[in-house]
N, C-alpha and C. Protein backbone atom coordinates (compact mmCIF):
# COMPACT_ATOMS: atom_id res chain seq x y z
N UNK A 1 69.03 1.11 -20.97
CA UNK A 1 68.20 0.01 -20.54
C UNK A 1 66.84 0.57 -20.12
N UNK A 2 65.76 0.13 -20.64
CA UNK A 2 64.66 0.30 -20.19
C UNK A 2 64.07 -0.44 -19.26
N UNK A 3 63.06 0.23 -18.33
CA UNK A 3 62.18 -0.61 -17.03
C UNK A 3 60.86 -0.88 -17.95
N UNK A 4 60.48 -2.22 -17.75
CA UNK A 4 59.25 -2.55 -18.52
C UNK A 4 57.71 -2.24 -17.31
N UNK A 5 57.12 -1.72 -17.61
CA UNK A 5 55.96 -1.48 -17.37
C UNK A 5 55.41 -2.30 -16.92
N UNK A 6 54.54 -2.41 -15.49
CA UNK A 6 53.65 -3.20 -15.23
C UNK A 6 52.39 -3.29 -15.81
N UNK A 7 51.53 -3.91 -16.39
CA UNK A 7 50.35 -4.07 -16.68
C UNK A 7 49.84 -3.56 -15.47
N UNK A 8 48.27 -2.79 -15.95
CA UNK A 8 47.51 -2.35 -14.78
C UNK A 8 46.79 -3.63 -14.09
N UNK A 9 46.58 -3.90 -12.80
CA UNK A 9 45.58 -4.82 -12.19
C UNK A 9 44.17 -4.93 -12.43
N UNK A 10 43.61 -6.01 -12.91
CA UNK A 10 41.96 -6.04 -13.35
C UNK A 10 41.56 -5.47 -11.59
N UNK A 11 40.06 -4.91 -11.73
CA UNK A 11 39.75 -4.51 -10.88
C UNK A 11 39.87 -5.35 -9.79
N UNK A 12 39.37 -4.98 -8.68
CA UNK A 12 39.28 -6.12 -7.51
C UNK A 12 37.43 -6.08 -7.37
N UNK A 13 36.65 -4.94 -7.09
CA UNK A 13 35.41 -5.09 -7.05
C UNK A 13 34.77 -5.71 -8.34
N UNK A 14 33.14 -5.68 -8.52
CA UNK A 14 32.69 -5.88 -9.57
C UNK A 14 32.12 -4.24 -9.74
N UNK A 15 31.53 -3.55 -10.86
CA UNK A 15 30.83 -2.81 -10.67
C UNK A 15 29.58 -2.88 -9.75
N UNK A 16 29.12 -1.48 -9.64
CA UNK A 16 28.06 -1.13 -8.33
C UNK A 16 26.71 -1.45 -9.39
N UNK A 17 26.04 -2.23 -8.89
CA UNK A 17 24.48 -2.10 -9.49
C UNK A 17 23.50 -1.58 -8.65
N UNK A 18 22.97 -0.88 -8.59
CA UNK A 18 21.92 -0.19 -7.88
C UNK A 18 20.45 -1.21 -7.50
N UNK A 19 20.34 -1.78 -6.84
CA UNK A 19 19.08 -3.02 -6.53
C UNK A 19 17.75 -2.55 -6.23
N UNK A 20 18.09 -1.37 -5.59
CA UNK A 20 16.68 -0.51 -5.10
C UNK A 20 16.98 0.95 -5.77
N UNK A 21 16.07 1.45 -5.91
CA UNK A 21 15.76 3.15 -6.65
C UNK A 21 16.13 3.90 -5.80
N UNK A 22 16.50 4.96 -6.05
CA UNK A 22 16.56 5.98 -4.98
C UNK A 22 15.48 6.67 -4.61
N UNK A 23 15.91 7.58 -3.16
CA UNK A 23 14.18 7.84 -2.63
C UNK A 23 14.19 8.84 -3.46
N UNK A 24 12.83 9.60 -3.67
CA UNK A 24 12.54 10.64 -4.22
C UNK A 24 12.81 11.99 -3.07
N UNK A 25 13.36 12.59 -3.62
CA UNK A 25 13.88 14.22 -2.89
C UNK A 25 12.56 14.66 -1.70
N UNK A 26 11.55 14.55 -2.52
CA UNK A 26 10.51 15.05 -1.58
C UNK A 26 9.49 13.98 -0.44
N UNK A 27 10.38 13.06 0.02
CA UNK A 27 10.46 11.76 0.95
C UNK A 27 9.76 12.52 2.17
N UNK A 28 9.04 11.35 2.88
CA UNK A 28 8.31 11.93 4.01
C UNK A 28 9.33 12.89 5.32
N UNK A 29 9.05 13.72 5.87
CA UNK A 29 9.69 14.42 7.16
C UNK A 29 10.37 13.82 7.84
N UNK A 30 11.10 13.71 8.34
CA UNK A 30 12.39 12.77 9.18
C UNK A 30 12.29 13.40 10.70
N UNK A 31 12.64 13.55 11.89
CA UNK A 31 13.02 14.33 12.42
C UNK A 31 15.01 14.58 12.31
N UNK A 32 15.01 16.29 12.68
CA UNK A 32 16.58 15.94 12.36
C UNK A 32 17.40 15.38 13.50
N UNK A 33 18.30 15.02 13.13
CA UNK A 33 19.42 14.28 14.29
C UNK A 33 20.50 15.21 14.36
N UNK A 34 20.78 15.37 15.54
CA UNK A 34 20.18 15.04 16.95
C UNK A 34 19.28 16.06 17.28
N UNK A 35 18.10 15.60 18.09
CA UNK A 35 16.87 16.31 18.37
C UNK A 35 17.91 17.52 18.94
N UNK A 36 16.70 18.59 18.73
CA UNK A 36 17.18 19.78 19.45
C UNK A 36 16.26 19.83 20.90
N UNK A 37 15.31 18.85 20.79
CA UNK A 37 14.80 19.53 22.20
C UNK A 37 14.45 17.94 22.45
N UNK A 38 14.12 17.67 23.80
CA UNK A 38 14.06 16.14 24.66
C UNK A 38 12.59 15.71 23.89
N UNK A 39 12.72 14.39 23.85
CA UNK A 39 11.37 13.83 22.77
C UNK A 39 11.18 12.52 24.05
N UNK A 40 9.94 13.35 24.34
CA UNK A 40 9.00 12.58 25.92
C UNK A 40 8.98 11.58 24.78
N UNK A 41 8.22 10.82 23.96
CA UNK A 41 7.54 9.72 23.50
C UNK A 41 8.95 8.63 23.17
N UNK A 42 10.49 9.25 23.24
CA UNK A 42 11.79 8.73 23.58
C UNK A 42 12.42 7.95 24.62
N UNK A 43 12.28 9.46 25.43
CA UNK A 43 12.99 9.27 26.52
C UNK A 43 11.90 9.92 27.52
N UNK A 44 11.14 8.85 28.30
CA UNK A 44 10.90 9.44 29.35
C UNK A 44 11.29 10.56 30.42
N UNK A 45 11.10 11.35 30.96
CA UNK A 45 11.41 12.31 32.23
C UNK A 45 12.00 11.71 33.11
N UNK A 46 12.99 11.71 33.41
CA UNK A 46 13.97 11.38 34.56
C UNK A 46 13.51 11.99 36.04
N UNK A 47 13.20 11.06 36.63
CA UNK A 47 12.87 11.96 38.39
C UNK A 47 14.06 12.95 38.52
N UNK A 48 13.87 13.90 39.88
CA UNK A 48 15.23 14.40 40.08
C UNK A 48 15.48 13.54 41.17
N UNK A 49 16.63 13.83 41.19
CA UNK A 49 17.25 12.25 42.53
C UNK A 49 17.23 13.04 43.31
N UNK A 50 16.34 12.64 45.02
CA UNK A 50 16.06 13.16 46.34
C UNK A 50 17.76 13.37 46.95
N UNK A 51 17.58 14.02 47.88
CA UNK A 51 19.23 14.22 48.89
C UNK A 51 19.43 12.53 49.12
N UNK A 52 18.81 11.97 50.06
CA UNK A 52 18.54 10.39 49.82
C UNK A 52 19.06 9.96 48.82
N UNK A 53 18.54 9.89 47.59
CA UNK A 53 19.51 9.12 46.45
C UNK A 53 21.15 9.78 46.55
N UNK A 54 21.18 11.09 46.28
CA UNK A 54 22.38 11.20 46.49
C UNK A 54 23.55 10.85 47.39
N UNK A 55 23.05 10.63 48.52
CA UNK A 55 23.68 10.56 49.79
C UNK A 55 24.14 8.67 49.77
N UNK A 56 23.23 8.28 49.39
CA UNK A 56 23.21 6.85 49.01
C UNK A 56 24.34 6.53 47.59
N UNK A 57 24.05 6.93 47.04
CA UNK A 57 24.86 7.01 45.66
C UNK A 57 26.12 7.09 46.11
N UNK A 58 26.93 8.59 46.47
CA UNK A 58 27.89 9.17 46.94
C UNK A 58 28.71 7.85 47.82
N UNK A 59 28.18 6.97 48.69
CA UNK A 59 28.42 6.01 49.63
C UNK A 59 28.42 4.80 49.09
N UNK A 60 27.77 4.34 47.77
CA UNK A 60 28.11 3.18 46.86
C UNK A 60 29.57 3.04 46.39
N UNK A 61 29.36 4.63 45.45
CA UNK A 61 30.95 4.75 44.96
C UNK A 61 31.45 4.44 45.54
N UNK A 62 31.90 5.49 46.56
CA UNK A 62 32.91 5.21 48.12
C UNK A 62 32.99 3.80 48.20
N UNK A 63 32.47 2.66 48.31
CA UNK A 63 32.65 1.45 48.40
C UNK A 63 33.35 0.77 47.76
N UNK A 64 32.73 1.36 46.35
CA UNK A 64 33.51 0.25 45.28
C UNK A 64 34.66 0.93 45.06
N UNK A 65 35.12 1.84 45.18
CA UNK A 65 36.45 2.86 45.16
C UNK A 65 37.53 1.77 46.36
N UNK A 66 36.95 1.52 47.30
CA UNK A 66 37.52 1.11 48.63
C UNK A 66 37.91 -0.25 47.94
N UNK A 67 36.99 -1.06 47.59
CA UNK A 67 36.99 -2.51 47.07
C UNK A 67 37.62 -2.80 45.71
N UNK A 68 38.14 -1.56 44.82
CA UNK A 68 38.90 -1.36 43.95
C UNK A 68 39.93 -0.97 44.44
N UNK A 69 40.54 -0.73 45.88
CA UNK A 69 41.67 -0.08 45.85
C UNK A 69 42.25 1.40 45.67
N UNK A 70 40.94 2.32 45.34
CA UNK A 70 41.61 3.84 44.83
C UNK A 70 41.02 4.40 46.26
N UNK A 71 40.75 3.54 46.91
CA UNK A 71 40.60 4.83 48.51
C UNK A 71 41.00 3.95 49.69
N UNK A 72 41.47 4.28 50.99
CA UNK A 72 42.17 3.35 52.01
C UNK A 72 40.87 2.20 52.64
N UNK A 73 40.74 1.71 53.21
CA UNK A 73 40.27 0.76 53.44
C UNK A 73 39.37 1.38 54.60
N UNK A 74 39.96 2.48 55.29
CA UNK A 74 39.86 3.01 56.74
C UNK A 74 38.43 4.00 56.31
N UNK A 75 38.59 4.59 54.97
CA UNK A 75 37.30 4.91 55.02
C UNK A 75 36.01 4.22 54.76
N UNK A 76 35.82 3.27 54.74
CA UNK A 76 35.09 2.20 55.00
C UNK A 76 34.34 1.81 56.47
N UNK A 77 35.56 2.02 56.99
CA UNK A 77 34.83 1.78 58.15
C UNK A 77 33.38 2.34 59.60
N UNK A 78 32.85 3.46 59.10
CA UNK A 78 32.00 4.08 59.18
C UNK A 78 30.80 4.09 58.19
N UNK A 79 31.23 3.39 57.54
CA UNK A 79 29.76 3.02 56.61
C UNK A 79 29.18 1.54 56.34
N UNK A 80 30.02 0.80 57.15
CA UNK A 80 29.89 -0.76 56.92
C UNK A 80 29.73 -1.22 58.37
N UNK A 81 28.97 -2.44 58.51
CA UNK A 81 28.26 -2.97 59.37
C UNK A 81 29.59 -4.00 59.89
N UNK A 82 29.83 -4.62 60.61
CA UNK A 82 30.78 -5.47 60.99
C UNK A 82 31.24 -6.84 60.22
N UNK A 83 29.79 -7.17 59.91
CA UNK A 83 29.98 -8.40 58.96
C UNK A 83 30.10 -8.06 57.63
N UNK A 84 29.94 -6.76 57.31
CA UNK A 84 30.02 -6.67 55.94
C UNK A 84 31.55 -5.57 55.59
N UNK A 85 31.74 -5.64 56.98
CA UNK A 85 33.28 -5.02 56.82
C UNK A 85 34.46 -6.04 56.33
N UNK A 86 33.93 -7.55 57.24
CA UNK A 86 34.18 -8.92 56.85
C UNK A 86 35.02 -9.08 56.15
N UNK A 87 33.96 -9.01 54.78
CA UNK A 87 33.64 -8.79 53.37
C UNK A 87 34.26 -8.40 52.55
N UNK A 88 34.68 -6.97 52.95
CA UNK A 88 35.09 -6.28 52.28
C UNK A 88 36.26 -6.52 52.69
N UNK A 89 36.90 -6.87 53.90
CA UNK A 89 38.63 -7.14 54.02
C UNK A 89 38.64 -8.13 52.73
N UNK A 90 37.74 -9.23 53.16
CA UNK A 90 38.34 -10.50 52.04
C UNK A 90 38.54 -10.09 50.65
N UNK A 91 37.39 -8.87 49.80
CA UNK A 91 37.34 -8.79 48.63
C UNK A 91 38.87 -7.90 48.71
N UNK A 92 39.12 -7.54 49.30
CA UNK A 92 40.37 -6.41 48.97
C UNK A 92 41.68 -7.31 48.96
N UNK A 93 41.65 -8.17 50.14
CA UNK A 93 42.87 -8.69 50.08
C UNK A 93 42.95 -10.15 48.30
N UNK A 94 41.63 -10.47 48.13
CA UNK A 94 41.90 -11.02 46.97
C UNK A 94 42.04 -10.29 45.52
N UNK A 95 41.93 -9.38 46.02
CA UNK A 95 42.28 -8.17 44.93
C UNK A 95 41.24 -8.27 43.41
N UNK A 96 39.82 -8.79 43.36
CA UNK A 96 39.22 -9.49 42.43
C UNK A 96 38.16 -8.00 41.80
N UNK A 97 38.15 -7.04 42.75
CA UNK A 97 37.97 -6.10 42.26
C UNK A 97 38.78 -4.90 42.04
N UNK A 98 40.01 -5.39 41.71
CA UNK A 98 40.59 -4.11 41.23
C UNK A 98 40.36 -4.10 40.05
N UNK A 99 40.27 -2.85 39.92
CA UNK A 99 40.17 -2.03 38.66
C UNK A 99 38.88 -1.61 38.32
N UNK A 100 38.04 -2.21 39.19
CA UNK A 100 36.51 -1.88 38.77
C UNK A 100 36.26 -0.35 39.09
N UNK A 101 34.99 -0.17 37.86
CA UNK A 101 34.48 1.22 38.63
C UNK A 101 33.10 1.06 38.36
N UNK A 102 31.85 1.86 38.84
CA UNK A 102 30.62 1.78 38.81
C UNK A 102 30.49 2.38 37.46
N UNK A 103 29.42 1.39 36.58
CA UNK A 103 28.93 1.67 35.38
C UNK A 103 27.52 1.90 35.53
N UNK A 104 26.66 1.82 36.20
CA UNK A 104 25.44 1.70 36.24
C UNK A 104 24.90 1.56 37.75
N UNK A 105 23.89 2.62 38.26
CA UNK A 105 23.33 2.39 39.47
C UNK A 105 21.82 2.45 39.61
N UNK A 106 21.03 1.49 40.55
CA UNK A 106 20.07 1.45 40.65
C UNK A 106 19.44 1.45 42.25
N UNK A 107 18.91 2.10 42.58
CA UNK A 107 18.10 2.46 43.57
C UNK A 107 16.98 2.21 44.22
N UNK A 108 16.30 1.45 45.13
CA UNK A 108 14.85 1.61 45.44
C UNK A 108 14.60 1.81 46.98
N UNK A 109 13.53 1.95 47.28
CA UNK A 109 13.58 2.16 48.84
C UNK A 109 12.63 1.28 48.90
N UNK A 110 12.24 0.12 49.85
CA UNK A 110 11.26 -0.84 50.34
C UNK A 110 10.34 -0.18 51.51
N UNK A 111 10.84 0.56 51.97
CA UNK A 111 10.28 1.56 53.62
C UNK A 111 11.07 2.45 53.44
N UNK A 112 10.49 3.72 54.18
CA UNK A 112 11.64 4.71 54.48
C UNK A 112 12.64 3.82 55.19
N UNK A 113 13.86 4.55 55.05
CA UNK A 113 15.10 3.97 56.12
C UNK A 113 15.53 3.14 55.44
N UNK A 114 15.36 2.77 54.31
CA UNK A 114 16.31 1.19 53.95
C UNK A 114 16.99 1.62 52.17
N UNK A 115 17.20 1.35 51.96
CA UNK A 115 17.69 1.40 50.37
C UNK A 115 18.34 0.16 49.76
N UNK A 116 17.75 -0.29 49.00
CA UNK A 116 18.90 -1.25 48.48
C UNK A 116 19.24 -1.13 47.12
N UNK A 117 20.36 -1.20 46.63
CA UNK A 117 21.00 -0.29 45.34
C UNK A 117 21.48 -2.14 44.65
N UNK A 118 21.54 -1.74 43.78
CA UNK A 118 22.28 -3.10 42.50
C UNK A 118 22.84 -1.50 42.07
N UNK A 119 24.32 -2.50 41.52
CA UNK A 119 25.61 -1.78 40.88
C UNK A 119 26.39 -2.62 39.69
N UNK A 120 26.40 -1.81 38.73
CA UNK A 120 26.86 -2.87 37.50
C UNK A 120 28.21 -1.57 37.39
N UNK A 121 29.39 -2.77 37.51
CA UNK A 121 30.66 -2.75 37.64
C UNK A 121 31.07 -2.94 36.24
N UNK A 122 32.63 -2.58 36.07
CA UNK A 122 33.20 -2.77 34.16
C UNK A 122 34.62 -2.17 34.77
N UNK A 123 35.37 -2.84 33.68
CA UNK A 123 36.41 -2.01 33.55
C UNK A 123 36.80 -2.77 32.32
N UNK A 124 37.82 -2.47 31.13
CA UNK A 124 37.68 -2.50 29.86
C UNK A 124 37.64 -4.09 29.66
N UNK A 125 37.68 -5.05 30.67
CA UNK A 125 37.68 -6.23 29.79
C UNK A 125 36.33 -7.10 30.50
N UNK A 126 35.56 -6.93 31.66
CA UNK A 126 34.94 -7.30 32.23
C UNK A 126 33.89 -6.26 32.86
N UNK A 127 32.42 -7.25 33.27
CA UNK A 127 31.36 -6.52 33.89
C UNK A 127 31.22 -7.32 35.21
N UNK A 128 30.86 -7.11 36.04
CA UNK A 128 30.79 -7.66 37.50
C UNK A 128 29.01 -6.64 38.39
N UNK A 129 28.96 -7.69 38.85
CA UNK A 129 27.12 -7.13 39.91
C UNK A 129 27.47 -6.92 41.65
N UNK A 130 26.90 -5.95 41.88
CA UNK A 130 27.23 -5.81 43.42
C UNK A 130 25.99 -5.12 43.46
N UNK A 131 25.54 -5.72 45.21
CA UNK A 131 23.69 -5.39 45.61
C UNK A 131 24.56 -5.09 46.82
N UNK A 132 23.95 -4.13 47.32
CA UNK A 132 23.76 -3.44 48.98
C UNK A 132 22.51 -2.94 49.59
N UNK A 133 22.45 -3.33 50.55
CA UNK A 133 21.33 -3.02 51.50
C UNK A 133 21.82 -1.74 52.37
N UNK A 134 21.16 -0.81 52.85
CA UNK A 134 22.05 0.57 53.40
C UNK A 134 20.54 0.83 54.55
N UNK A 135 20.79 1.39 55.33
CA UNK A 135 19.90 1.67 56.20
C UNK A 135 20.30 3.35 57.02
N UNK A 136 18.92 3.94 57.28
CA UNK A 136 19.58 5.04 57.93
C UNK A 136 18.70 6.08 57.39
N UNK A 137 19.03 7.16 57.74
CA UNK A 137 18.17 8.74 57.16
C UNK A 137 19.02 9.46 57.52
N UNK A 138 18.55 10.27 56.03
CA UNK A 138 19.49 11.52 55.75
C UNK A 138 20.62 11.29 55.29
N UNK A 139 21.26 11.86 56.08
CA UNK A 139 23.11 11.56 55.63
C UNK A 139 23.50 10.32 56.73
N UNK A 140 23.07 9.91 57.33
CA UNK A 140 23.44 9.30 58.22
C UNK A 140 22.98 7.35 57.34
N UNK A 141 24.00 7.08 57.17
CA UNK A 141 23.75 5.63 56.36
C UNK A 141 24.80 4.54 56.65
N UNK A 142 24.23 3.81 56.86
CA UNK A 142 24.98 2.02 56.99
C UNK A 142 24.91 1.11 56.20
N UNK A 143 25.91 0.47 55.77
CA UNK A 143 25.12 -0.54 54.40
C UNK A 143 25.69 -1.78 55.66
N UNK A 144 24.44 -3.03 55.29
CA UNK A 144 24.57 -3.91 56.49
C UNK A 144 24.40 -4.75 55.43
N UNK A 145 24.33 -4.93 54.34
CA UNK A 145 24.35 -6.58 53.74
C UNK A 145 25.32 -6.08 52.43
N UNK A 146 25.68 -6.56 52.00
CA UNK A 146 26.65 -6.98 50.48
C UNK A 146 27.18 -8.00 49.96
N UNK A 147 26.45 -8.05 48.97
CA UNK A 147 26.19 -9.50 47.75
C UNK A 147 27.03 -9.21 46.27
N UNK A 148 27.60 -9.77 45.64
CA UNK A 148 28.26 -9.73 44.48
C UNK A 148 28.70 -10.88 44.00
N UNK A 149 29.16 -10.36 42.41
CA UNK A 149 29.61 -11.57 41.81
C UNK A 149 30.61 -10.65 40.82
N UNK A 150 31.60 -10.96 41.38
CA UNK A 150 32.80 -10.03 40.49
C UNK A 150 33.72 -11.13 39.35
N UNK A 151 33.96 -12.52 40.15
CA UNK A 151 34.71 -13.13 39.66
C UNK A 151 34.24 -13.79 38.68
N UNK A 152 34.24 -14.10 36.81
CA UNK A 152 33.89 -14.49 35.81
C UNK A 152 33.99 -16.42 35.91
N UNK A 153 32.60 -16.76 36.11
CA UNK A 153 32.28 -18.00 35.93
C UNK A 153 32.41 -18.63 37.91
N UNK A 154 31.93 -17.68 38.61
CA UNK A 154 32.15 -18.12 39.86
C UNK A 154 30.85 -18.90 40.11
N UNK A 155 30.85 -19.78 41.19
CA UNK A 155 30.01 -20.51 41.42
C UNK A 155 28.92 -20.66 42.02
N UNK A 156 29.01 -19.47 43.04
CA UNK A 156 27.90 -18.64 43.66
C UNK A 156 28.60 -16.93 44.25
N UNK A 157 28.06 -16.54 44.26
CA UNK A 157 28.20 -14.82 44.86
C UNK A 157 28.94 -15.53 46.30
N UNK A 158 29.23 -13.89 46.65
CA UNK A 158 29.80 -13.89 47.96
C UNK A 158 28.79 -12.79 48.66
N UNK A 159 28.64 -13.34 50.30
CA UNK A 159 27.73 -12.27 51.23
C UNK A 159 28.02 -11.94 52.11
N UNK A 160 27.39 -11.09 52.45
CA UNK A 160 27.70 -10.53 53.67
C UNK A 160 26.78 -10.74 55.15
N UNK A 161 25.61 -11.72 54.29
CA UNK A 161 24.86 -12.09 55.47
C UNK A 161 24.12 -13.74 55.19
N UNK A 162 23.34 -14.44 55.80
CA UNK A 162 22.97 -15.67 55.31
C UNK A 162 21.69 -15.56 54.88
């Protein structure tokens, strides 16, 4: 007994037609990818971040770590103002930032002594905004206001001050 042969399948594409020419070999200079050296007219020069930014920075995380749940609550309490400790009980016990982590930080100082940072939050299915006000010099810092909007389609932020 013989097996009969399938016929081959007509193609599925059409053939390739070429619409545009190809470039000519000796095409203008490109630069190559990836630069080997930093291209100012790119990417601007990055400041270096003062002890200040750092110290500030270092104490954001710490927050949102706390307000995510991956650090106790207790360390919090030396860096938060009373009403904005508040705050942070409520966001923890509604649990609306777990899982977050800091994607993006921004920094400015209005006067010496003050800082107020915006923080863009993510974790794989969502982005969320958190602003702090921090006060203090040196290492020595307090954040006394905190504003956010973690929850998707909420109706106004939550604060920490009026």
């Amino acid at each position: 007994m013989t097996v009969p042969v399938p016929a081959l399948a007509p193609l599925s594409r059409p053939v390739l037609i070429r619409l545009v020419p190809p470039l000519p070999a000796d095409g203008p200079a490109q630069p190559e990818l990836p630069f080997r050296e930093p291209r100012p007219d790119l990417w601007p020069a990055q400041p270096s971040r003062t002890a200040e930014e750092r110290v500030v920075r270092a104490i954001a995380v710490a927050l949102v770590e706390v307000l995510a749940g991956r650090r106790p609550p207790s360390q919090a309490h030396p860096i938060v103002a009373e009403e904005v400790g508040s705050v942070v009980g409520h966001v923890l016990r509604s649990r609306v930032a777990h899982g977050l982590v800091v994607a993006s930080f921004r920094m400015q100082e209005p006067r010496p002594g003050v800082a107020e940072v915006t923080l863009r939050l993510a974790d794989a299915h969502r982005n969320a905004a958190l602003a702090l006000r921090l006060e203090g010099r040196r290492t020595r810092w307090r954040c006394t206001a905190l504003e956010g909007s973690l929850v998707e389609g909420a109706t106004r932020p939550f604060r920490s001050h009026s």
